[in-house]
C-alpha atoms as a PDB file:
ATOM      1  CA  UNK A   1      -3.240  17.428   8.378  1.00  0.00           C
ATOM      2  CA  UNK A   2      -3.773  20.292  10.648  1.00  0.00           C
ATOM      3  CA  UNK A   3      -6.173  19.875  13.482  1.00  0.00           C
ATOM      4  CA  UNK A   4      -7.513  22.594  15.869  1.00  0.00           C
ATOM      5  CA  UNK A   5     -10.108  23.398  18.363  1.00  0.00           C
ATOM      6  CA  UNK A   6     -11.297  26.489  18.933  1.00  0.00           C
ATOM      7  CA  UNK A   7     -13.161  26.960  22.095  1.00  0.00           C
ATOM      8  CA  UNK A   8     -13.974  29.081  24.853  1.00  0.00           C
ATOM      9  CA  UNK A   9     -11.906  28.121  28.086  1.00  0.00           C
ATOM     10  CA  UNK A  10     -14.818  27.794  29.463  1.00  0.00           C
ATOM     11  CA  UNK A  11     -16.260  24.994  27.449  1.00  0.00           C
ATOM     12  CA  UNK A  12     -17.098  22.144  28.852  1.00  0.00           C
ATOM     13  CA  UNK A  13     -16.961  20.097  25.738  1.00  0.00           C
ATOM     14  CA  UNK A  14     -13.613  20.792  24.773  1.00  0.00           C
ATOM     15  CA  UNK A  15     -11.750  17.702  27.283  1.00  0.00           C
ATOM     16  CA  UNK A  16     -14.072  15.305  25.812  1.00  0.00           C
ATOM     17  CA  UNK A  17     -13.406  16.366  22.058  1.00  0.00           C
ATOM     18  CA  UNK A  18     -10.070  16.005  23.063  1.00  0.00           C
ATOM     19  CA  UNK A  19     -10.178  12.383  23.755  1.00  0.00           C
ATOM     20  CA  UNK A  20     -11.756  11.639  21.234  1.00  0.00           C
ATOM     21  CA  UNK A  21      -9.544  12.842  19.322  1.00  0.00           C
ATOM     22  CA  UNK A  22      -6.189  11.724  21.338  1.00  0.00           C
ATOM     23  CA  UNK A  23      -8.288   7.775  20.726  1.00  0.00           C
ATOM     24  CA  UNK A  24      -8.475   8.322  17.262  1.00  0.00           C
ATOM     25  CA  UNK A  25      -4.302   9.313  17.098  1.00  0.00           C
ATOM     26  CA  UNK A  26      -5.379  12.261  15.759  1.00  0.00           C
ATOM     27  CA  UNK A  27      -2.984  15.366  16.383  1.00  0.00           C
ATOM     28  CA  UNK A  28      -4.588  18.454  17.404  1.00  0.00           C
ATOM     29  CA  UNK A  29      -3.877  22.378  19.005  1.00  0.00           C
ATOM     30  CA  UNK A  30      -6.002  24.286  20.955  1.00  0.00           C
ATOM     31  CA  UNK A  31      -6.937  27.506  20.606  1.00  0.00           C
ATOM     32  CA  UNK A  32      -9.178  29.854  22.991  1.00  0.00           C
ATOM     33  CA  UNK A  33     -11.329  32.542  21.571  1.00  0.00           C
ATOM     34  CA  UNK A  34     -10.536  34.517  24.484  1.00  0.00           C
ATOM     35  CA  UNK A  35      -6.651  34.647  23.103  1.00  0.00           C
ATOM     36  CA  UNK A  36      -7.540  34.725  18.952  1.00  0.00           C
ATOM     37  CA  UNK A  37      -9.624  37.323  18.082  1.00  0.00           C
ATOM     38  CA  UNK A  38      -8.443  36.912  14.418  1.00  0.00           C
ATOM     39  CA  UNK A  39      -9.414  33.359  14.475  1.00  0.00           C
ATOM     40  CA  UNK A  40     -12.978  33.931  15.804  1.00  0.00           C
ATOM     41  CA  UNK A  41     -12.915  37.055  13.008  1.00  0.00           C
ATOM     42  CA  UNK A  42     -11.642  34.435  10.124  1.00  0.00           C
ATOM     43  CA  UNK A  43     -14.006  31.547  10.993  1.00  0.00           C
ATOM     44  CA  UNK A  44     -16.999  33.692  12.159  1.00  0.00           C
ATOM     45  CA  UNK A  45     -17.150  31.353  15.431  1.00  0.00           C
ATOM     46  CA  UNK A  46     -20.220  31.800  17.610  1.00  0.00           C
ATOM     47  CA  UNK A  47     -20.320  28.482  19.302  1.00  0.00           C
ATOM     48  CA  UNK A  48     -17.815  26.545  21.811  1.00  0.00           C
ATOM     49  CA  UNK A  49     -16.226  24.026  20.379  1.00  0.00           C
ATOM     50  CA  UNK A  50     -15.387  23.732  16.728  1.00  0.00           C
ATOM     51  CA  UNK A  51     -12.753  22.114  14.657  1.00  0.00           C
ATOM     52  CA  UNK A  52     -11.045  23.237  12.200  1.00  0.00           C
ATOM     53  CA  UNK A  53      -9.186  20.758   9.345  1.00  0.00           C
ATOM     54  CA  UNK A  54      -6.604  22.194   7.334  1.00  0.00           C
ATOM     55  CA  UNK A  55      -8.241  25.610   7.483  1.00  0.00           C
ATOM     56  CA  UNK A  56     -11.994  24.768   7.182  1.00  0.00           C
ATOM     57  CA  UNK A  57     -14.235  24.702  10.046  1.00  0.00           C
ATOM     58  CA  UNK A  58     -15.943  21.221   9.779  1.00  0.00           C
ATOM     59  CA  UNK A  59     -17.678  20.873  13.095  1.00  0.00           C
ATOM     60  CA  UNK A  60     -19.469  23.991  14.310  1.00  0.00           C
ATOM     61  CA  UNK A  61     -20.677  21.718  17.494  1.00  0.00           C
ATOM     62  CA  UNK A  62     -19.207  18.801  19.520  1.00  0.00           C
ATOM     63  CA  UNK A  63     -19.739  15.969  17.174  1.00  0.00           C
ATOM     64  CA  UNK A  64     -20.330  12.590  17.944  1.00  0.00           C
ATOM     65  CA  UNK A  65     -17.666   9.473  18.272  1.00  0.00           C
ATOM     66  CA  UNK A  66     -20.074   8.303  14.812  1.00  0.00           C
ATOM     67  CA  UNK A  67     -19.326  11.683  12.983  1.00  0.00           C
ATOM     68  CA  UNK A  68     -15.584  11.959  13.767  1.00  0.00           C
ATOM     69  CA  UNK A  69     -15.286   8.672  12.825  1.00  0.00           C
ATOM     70  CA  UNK A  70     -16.722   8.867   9.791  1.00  0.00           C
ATOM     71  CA  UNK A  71     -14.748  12.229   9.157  1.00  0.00           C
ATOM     72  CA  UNK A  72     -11.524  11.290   9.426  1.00  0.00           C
ATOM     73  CA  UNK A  73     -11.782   7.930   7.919  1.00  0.00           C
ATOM     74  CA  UNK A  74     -12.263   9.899   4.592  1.00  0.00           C
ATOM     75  CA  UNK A  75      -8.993  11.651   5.786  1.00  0.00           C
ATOM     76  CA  UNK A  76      -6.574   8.429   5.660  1.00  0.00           C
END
């Protein structure tokens, strides 16, 4: 599974996505709209932060502890 979150550096949501993610053992990359123009151009991002699964963006928004919860246990 290939996890990424594309943010702004400037977002201030991004450190807590992260740990959510890091407590759910979930492997993830970063990536900053400031350094991926073709990634903001491929997902049409407009928003700080989103994540991206294995290509799709499937949270345009920081979602909650419930939501990625409920996400990725349909991923195991």
């Amino acid at each position: 599974m290939d996890v990424m979150i594309i943010a702004t550096k400037a977002c201030t949501h991004r450190k807590n996505l992260e740990k959510e993610l890091e407590c759910l053992r979930i492997p993830y990359r970063v990536c900053f709209v400031e350094d991926c123009a073709d990634l903001v151009q491929k997902f049409g991002i407009r928003h700080s932060p989103n994540l991206v699964v294995d290509d799709e963006v499937v949270f345009r928004k920081q979602p909650t502890e419930v939501e990625l919860h409920a996400y990725f246990d349909t991923k195991k």
